[in-house]
C-alpha atoms as a PDB file:
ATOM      1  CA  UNK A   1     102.661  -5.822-157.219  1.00  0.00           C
ATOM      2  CA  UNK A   2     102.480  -4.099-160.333  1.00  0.00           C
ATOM      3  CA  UNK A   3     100.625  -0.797-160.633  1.00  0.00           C
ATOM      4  CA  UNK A   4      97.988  -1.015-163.370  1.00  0.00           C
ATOM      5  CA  UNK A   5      96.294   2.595-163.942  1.00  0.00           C
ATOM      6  CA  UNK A   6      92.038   2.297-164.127  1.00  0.00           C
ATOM      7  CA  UNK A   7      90.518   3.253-167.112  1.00  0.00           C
ATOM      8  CA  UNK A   8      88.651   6.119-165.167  1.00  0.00           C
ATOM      9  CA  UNK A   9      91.872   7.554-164.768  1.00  0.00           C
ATOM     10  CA  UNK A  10      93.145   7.117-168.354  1.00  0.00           C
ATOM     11  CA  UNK A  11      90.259   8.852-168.876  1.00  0.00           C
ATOM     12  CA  UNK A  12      90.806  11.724-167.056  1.00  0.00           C
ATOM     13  CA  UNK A  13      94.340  12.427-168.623  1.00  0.00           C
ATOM     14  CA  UNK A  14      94.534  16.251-168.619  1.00  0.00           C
ATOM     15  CA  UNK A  15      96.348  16.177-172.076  1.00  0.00           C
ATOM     16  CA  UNK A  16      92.842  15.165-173.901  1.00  0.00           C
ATOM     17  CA  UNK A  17      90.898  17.687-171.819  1.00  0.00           C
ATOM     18  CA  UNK A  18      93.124  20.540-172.728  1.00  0.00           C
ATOM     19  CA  UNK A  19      92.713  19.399-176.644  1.00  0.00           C
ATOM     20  CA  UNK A  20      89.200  19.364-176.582  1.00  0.00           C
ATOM     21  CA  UNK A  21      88.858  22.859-174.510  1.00  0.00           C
ATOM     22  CA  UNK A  22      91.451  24.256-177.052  1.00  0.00           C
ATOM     23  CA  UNK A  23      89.658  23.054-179.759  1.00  0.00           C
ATOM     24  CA  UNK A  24      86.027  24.372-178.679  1.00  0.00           C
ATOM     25  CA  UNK A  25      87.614  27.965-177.721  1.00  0.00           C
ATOM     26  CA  UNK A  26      88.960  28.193-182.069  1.00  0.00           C
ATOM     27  CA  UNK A  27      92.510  28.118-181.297  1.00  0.00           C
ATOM     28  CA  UNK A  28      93.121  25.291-183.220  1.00  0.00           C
ATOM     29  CA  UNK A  29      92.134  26.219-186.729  1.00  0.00           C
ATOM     30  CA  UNK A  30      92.752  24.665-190.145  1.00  0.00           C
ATOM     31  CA  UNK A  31      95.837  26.074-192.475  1.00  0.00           C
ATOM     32  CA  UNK A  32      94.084  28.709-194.872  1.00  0.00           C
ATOM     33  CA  UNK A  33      94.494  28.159-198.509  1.00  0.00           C
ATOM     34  CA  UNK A  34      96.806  31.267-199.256  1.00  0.00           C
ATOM     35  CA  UNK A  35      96.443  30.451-203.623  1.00  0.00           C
ATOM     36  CA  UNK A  36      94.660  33.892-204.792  1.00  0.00           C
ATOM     37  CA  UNK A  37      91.277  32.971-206.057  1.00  0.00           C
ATOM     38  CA  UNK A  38      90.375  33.202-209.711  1.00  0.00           C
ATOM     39  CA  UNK A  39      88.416  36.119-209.114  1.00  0.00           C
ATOM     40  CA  UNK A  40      88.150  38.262-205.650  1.00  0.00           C
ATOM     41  CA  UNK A  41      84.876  37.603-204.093  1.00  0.00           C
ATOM     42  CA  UNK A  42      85.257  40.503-201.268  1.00  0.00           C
ATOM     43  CA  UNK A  43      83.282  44.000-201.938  1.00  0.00           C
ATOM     44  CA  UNK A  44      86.043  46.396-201.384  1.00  0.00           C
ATOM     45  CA  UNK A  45      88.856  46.108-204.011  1.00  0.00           C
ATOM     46  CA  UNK A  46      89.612  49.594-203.609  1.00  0.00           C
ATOM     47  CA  UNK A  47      93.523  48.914-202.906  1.00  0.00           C
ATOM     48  CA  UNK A  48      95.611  47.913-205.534  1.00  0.00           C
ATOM     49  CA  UNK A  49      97.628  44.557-203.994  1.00  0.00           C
ATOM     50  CA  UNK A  50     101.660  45.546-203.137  1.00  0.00           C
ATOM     51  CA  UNK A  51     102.259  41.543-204.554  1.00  0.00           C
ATOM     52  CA  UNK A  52     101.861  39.936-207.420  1.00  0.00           C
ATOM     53  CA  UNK A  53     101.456  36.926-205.199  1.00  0.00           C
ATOM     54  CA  UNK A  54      97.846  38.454-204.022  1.00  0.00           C
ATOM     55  CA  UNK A  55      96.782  38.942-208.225  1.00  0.00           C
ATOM     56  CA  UNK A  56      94.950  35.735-209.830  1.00  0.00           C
ATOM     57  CA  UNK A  57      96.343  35.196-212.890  1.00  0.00           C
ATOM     58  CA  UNK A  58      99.863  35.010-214.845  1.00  0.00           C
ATOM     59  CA  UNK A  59     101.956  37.529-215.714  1.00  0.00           C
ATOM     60  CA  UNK A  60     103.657  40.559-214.154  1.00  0.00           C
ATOM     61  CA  UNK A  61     101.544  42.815-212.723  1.00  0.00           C
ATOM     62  CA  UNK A  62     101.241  46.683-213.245  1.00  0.00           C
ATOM     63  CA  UNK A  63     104.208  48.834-212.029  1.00  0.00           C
ATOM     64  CA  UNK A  64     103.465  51.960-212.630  1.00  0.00           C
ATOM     65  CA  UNK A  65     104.153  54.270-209.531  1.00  0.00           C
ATOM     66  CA  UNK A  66     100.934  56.236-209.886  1.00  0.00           C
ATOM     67  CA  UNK A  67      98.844  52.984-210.834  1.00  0.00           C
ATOM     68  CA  UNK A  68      97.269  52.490-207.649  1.00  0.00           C
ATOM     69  CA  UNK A  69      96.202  56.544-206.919  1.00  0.00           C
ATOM     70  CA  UNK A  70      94.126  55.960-210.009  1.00  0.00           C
ATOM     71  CA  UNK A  71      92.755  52.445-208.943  1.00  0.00           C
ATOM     72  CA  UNK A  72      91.362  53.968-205.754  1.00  0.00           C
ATOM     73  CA  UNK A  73      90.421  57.026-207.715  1.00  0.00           C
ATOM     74  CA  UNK A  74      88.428  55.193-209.753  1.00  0.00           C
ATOM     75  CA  UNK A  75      86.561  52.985-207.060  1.00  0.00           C
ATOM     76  CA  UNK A  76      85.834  55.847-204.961  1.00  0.00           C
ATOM     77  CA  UNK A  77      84.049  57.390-208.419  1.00  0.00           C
ATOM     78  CA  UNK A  78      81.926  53.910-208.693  1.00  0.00           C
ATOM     79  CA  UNK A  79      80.511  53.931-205.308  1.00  0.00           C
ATOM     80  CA  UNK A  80      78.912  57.081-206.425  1.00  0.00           C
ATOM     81  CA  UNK A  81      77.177  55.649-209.568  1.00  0.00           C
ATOM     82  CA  UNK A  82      76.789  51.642-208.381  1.00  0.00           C
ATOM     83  CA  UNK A  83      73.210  52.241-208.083  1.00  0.00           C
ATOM     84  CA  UNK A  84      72.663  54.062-211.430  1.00  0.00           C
ATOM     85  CA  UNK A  85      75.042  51.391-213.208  1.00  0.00           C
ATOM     86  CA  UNK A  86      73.157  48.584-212.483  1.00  0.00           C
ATOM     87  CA  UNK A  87      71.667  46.239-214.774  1.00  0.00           C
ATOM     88  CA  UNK A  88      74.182  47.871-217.554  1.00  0.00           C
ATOM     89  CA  UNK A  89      76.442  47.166-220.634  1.00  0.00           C
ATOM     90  CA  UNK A  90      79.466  47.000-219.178  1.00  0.00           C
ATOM     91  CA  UNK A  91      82.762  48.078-221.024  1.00  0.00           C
ATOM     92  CA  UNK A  92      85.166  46.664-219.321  1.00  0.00           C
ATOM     93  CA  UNK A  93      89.477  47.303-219.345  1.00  0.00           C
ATOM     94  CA  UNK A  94      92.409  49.703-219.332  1.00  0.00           C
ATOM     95  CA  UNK A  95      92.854  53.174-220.365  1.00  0.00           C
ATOM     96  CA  UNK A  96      91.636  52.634-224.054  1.00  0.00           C
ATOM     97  CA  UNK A  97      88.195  52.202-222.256  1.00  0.00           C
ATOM     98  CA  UNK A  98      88.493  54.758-219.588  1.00  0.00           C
ATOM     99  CA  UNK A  99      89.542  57.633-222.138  1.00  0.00           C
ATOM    100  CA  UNK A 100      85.992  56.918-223.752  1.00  0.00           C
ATOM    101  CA  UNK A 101      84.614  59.920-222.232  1.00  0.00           C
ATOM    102  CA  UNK A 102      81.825  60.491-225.054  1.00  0.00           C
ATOM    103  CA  UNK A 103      80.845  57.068-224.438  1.00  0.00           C
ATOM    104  CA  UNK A 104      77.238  57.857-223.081  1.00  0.00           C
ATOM    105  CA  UNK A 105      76.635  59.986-225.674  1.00  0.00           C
ATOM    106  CA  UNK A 106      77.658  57.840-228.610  1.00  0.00           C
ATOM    107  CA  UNK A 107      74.714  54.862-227.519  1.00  0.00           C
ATOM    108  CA  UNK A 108      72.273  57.206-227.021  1.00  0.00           C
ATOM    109  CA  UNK A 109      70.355  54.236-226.670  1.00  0.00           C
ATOM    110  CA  UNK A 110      72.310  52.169-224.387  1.00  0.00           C
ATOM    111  CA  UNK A 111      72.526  52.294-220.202  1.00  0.00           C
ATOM    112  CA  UNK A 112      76.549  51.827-220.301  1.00  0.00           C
ATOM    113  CA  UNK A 113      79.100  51.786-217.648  1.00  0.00           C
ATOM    114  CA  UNK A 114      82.410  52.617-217.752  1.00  0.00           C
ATOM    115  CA  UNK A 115      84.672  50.141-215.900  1.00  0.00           C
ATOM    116  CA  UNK A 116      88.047  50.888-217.707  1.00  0.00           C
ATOM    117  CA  UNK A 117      90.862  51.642-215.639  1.00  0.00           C
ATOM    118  CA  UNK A 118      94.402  53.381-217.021  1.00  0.00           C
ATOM    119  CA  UNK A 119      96.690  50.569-216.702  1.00  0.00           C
ATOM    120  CA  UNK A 120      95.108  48.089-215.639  1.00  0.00           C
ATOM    121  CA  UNK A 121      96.298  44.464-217.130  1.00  0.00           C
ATOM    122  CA  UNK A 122      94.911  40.807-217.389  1.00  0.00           C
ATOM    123  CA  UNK A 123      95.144  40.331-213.921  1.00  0.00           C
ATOM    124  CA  UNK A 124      94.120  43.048-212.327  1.00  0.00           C
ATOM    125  CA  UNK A 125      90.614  42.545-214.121  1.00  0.00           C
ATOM    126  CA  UNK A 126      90.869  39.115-212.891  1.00  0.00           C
ATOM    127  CA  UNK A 127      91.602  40.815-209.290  1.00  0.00           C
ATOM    128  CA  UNK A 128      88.606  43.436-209.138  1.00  0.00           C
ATOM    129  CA  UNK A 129      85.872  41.632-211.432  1.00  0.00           C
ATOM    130  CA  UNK A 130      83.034  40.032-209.182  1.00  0.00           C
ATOM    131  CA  UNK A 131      82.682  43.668-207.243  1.00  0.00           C
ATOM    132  CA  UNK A 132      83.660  45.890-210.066  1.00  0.00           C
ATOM    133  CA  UNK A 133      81.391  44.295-212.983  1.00  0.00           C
ATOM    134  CA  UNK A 134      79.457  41.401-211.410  1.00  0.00           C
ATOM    135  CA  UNK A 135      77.775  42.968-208.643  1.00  0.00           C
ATOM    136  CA  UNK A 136      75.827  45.161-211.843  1.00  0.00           C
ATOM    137  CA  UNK A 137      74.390  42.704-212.682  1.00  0.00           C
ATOM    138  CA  UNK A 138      75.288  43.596-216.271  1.00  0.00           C
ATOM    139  CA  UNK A 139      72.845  43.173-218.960  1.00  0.00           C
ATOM    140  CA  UNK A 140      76.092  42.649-220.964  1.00  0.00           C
ATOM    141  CA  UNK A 141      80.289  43.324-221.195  1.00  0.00           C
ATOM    142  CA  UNK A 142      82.323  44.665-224.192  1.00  0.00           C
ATOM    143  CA  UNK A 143      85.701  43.277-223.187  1.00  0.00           C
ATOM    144  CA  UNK A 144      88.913  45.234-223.799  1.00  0.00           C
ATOM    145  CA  UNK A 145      92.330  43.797-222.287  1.00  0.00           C
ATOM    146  CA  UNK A 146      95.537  43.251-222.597  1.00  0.00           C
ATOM    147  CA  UNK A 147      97.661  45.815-223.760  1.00  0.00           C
ATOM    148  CA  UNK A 148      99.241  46.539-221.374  1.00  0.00           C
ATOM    149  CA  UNK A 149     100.419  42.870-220.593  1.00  0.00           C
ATOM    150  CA  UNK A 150     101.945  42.818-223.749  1.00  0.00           C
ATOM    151  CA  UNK A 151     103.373  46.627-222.952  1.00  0.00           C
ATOM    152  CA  UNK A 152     105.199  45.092-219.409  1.00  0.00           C
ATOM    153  CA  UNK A 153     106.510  42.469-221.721  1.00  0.00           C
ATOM    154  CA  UNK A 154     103.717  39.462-220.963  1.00  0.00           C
ATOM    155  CA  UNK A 155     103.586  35.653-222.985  1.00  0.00           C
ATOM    156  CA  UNK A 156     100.830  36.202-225.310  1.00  0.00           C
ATOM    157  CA  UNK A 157      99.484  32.593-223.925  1.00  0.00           C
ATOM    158  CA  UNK A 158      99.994  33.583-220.863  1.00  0.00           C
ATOM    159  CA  UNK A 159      97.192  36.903-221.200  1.00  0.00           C
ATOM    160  CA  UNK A 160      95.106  34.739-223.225  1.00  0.00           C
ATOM    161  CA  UNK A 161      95.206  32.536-220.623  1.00  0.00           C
ATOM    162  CA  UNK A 162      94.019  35.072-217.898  1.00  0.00           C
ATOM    163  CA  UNK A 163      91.078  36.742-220.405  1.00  0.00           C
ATOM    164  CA  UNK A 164      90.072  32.703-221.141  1.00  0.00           C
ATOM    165  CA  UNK A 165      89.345  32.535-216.986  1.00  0.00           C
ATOM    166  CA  UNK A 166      87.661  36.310-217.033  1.00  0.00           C
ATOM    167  CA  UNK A 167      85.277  34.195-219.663  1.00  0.00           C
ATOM    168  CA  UNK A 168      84.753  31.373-217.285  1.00  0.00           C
ATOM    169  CA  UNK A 169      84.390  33.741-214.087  1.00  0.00           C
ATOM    170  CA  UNK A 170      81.481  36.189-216.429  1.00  0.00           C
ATOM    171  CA  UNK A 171      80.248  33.250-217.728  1.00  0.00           C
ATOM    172  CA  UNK A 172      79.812  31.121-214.896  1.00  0.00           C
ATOM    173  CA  UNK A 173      77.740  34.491-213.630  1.00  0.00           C
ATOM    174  CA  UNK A 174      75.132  34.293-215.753  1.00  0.00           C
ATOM    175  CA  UNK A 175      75.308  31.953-218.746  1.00  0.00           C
ATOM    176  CA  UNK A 176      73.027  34.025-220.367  1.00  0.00           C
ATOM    177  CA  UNK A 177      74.514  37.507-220.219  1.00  0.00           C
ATOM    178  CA  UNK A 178      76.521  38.340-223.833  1.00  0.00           C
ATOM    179  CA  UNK A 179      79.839  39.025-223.625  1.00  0.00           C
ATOM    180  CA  UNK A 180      81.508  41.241-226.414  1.00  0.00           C
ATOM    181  CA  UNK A 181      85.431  40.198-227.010  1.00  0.00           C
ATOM    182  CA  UNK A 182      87.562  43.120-228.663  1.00  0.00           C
ATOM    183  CA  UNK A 183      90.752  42.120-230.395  1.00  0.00           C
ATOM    184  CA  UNK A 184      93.526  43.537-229.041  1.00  0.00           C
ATOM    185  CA  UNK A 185      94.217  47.145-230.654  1.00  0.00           C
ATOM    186  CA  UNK A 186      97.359  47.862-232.691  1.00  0.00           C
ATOM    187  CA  UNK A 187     100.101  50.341-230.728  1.00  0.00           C
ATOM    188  CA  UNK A 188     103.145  51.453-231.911  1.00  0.00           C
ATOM    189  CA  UNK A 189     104.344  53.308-228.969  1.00  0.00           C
ATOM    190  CA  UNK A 190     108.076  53.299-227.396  1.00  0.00           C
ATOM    191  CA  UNK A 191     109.312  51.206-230.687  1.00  0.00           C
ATOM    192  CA  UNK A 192     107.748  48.348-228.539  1.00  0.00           C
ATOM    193  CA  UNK A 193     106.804  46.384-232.265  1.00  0.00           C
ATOM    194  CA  UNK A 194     104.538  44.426-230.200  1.00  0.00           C
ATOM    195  CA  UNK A 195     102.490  43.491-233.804  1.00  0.00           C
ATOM    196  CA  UNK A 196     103.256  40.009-233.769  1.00  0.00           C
ATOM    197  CA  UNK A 197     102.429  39.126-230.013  1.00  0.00           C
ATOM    198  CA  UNK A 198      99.404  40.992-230.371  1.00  0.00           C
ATOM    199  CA  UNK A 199      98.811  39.326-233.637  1.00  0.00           C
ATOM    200  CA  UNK A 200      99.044  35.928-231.662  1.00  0.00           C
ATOM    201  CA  UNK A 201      96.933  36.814-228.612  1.00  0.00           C
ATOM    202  CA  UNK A 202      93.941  37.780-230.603  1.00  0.00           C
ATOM    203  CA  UNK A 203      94.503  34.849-232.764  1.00  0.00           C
ATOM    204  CA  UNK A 204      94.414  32.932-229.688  1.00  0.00           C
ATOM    205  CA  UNK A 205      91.282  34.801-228.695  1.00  0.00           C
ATOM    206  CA  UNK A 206      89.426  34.417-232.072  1.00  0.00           C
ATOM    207  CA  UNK A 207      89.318  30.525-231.052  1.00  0.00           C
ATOM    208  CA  UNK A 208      87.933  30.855-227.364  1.00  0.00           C
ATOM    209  CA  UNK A 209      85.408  33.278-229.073  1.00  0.00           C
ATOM    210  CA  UNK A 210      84.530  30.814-231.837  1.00  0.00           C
ATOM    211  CA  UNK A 211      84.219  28.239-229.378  1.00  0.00           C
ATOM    212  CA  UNK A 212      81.563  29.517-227.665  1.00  0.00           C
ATOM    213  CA  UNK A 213      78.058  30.877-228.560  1.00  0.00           C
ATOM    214  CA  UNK A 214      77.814  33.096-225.021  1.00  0.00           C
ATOM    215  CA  UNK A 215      80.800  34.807-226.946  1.00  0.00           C
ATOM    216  CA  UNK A 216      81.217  37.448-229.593  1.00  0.00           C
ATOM    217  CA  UNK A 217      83.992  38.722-231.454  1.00  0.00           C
ATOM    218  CA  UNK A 218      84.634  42.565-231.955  1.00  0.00           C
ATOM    219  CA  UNK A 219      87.280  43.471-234.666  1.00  0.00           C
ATOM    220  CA  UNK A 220      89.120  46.375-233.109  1.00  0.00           C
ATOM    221  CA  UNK A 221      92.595  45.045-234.507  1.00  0.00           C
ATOM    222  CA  UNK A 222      91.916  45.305-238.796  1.00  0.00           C
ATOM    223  CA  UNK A 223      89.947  48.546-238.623  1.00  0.00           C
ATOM    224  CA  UNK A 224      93.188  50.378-237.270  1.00  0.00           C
ATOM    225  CA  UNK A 225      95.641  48.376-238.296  1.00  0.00           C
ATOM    226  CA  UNK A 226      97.791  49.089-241.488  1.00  0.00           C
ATOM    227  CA  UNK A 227      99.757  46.523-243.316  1.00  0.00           C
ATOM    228  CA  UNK A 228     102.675  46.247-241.039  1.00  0.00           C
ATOM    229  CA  UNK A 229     100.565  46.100-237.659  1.00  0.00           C
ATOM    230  CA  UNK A 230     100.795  50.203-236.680  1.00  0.00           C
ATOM    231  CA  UNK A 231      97.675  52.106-235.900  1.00  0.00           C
ATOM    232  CA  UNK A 232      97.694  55.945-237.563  1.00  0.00           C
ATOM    233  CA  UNK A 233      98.537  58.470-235.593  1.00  0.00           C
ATOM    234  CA  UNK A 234      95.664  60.052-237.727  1.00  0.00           C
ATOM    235  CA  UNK A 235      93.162  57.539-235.119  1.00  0.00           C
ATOM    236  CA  UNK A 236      96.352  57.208-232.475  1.00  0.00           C
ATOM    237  CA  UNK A 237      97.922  60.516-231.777  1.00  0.00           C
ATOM    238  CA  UNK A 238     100.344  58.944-229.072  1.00  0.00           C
ATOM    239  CA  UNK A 239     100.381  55.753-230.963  1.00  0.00           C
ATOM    240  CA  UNK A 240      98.160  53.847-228.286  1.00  0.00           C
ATOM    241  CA  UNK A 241      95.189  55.784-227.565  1.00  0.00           C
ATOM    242  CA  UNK A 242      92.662  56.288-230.147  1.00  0.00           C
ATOM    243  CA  UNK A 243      90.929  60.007-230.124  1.00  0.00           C
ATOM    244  CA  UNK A 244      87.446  60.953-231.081  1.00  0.00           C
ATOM    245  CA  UNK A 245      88.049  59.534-235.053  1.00  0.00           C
ATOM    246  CA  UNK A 246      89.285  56.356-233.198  1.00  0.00           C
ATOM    247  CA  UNK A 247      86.343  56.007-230.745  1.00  0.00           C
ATOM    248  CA  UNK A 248      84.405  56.798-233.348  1.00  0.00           C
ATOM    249  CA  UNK A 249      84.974  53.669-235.593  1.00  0.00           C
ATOM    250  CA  UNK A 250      85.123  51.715-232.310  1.00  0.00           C
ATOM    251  CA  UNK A 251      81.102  52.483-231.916  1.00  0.00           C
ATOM    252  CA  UNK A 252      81.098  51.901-235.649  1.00  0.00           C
ATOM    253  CA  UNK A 253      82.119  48.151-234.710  1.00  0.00           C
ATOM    254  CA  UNK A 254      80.063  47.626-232.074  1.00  0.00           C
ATOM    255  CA  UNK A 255      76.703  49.176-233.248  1.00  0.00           C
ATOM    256  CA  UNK A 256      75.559  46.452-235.643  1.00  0.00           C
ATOM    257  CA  UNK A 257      76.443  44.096-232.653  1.00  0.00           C
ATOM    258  CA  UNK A 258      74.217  45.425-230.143  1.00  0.00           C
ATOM    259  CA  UNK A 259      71.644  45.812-232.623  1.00  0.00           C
ATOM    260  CA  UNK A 260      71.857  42.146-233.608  1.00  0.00           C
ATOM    261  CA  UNK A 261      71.438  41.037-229.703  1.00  0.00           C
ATOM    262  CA  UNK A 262      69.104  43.646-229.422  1.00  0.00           C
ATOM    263  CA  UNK A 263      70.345  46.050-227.401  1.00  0.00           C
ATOM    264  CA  UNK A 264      69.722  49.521-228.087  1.00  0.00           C
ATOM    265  CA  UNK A 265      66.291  50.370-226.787  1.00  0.00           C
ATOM    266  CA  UNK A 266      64.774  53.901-225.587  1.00  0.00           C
ATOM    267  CA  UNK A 267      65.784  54.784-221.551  1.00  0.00           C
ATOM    268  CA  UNK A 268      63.705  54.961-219.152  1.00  0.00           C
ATOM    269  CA  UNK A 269      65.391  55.251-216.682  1.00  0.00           C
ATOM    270  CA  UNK A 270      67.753  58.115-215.117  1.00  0.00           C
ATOM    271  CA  UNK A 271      70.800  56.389-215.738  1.00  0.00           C
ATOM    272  CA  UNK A 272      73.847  57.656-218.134  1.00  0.00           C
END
């Protein structure tokens, strides 16, 4: 006679059993999405990433040996001031914005903070954002980025591309906040002649700018720039970094902007 198994016994198959305890212990887990997010949601981006696979974005990435000494540098110097920075007007990029040191002092009127780090690129902004800008709760961001793309050799579409989704990411953090976009400044460093990619990426940005109310344009590329695309070394002593006459007509640019979106008030408050 042939052997027919019960159901009760089917039932009991210790294959299933093992599954489900296996299952309610967490040892079978779902496959993680390893694509780096548009912008890095954690609160410590103190460490530079050793990939490019771990940066949002397109593009290479920044190179420079001593690059990530002065990324941590520079976070450990925020977690000091995050409290007094919040709520500020964010200026936000590379080394043209961290060399601002009279910054403070030249919006008297304005609670600024100054989240410009020395090499920093496209992507890295895209990287350290959300805990490096939108944690402040900014009342609003003068944007400054890309030079240094171009500098490691970068598609012009390609940084557009990246600023266009630091837009979004600001935007989509508070569709009210104003968000100043500065052309690209002219360089003429290391016989790069990087005029006419720079000349297309802040073409490029003129239109996302245009295209958007939330959005305003800052014109830090014709106030430097002479006919053939070279900033002076008169504004530019190492023909990339402006110096105080530089700065200056950087503030010059910006003033009448802040005042329009009114801005500039009196402090009251202890911050820089």
């Amino acid at each position: 006679m042939k052997y027919i198994p019960s159901p009760r016994r089917a039932l009991l198959s210790p294959a299933p059993l093992l599954a489900l305890f296996l299952l309610a212990a967490g040892v079978f887990c779902p496959a993680q999405n390893t694509t780096a997010p548009a912008s890095n949601n954690a609160t410590d981006v103190s460490v530079y990433p050793q990939s490019s696979d771990l940066l949002p974005g397109k593009g290479p990435m920044q190179t420079w040996s001593d690059f990530p000494k002065l990324w941590a540098r520079r976070h450990a110097e925020w977690r000091q001031t995050a409290a007094a920075d919040m709520g500020a007007v964010v200026f936000l990029g590379d080394s043209i914005t961290q060399g601002w040191a009279s910054m403070a002092k030249d919006f008297p009127n304005l609670h600024v903070a100054n989240r410009g780090i020395g090499g920093d690129t496209t992507r890295g902004v895209l990287y350290r954002m959300q805990a490096d800008v939108v944690e402040l709760s900014p009342e609003a961001i003068v944007l400054l980025i890309g030079t240094n793309d171009i500098g490691l050799g970068a598609d012009p579409e390609d940084v557009a591309d990246n600023i266009r989704e630091i837009l979004r990411e600001l935007k989509k953090s508070n569709p009210k906040m104003p968000i100043i976009v500065c052309r690209v400044m002219p360089r003429s460093d290391r016989n790069l002649h990087a005029e006419e990619k720079i000349k297309k990426l802040n073409s490029i940005l003129d239109a996302i700018v245009a295209a958007d109310p939330q959005f305003i344009s800052c014109d830090t590329w014709s106030i430097y720039a002479d006919a053939n695309g070279d900033c002076s070394k008169d504004e530019f002593p190492d023909l990339l970094h402006p110096n105080a006459i530089g700065y200056a007509k950087w503030a010059a640019a910006l003033n009448p902007l802040f005042a329009k979106l009114n801005l500039e008030k009196e402090k009251t408050h202890n911050g820089p």
